[in-house]
C-alpha atoms as a PDB file:
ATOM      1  CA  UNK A   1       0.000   0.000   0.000  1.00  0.00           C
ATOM      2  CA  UNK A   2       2.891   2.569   0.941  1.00  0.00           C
ATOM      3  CA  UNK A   3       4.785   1.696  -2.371  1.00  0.00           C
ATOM      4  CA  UNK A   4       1.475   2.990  -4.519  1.00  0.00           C
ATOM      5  CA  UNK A   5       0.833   5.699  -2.532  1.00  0.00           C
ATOM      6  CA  UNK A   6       4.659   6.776  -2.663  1.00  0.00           C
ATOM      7  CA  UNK A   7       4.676   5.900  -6.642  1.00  0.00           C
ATOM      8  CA  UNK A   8       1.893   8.112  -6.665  1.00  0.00           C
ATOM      9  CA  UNK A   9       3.181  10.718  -4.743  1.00  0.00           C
ATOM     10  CA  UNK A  10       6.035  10.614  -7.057  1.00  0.00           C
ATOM     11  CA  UNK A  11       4.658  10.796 -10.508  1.00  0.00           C
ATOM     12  CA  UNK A  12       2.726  13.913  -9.021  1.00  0.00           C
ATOM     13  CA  UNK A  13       6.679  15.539  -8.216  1.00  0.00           C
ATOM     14  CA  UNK A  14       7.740  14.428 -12.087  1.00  0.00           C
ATOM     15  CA  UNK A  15       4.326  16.031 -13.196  1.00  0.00           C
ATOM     16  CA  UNK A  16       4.394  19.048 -11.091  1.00  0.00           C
ATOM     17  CA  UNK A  17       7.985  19.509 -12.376  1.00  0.00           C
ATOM     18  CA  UNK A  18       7.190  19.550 -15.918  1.00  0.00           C
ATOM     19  CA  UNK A  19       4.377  21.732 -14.944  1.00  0.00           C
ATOM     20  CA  UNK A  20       6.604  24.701 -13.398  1.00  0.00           C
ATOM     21  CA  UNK A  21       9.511  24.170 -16.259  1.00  0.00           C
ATOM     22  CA  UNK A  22       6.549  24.820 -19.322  1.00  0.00           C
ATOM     23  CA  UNK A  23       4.964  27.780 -16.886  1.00  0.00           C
ATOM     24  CA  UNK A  24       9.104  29.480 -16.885  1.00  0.00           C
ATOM     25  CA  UNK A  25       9.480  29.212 -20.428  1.00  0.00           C
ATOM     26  CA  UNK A  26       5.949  30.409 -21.491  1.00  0.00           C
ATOM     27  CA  UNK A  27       6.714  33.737 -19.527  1.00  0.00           C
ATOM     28  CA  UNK A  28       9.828  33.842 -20.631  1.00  0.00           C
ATOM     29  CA  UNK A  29       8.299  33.816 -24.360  1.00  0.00           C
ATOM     30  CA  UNK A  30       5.957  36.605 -22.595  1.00  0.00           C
ATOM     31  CA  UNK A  31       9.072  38.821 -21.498  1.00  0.00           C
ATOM     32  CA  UNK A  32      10.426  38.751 -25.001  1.00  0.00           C
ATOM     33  CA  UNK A  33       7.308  39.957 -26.923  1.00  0.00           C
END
């Protein structure tokens, strides 16, 4: 049960990560217009 929740809890960091990096470059585009 703890290994699915922490495999869960895990794929959430990955996701979250990917999240943040496409939300920096996005206003980065923003700053260059």
């Amino acid at each position: 049960m703890l290994i699915v929740i922490s495999k869960q809890l895990n794929l959430a960091a990955v996701f979250i990560d990917l999240l943040e990096k496409e939300i920096n470059r996005r206003n980065l585009i923003i700053k260059d217009l």
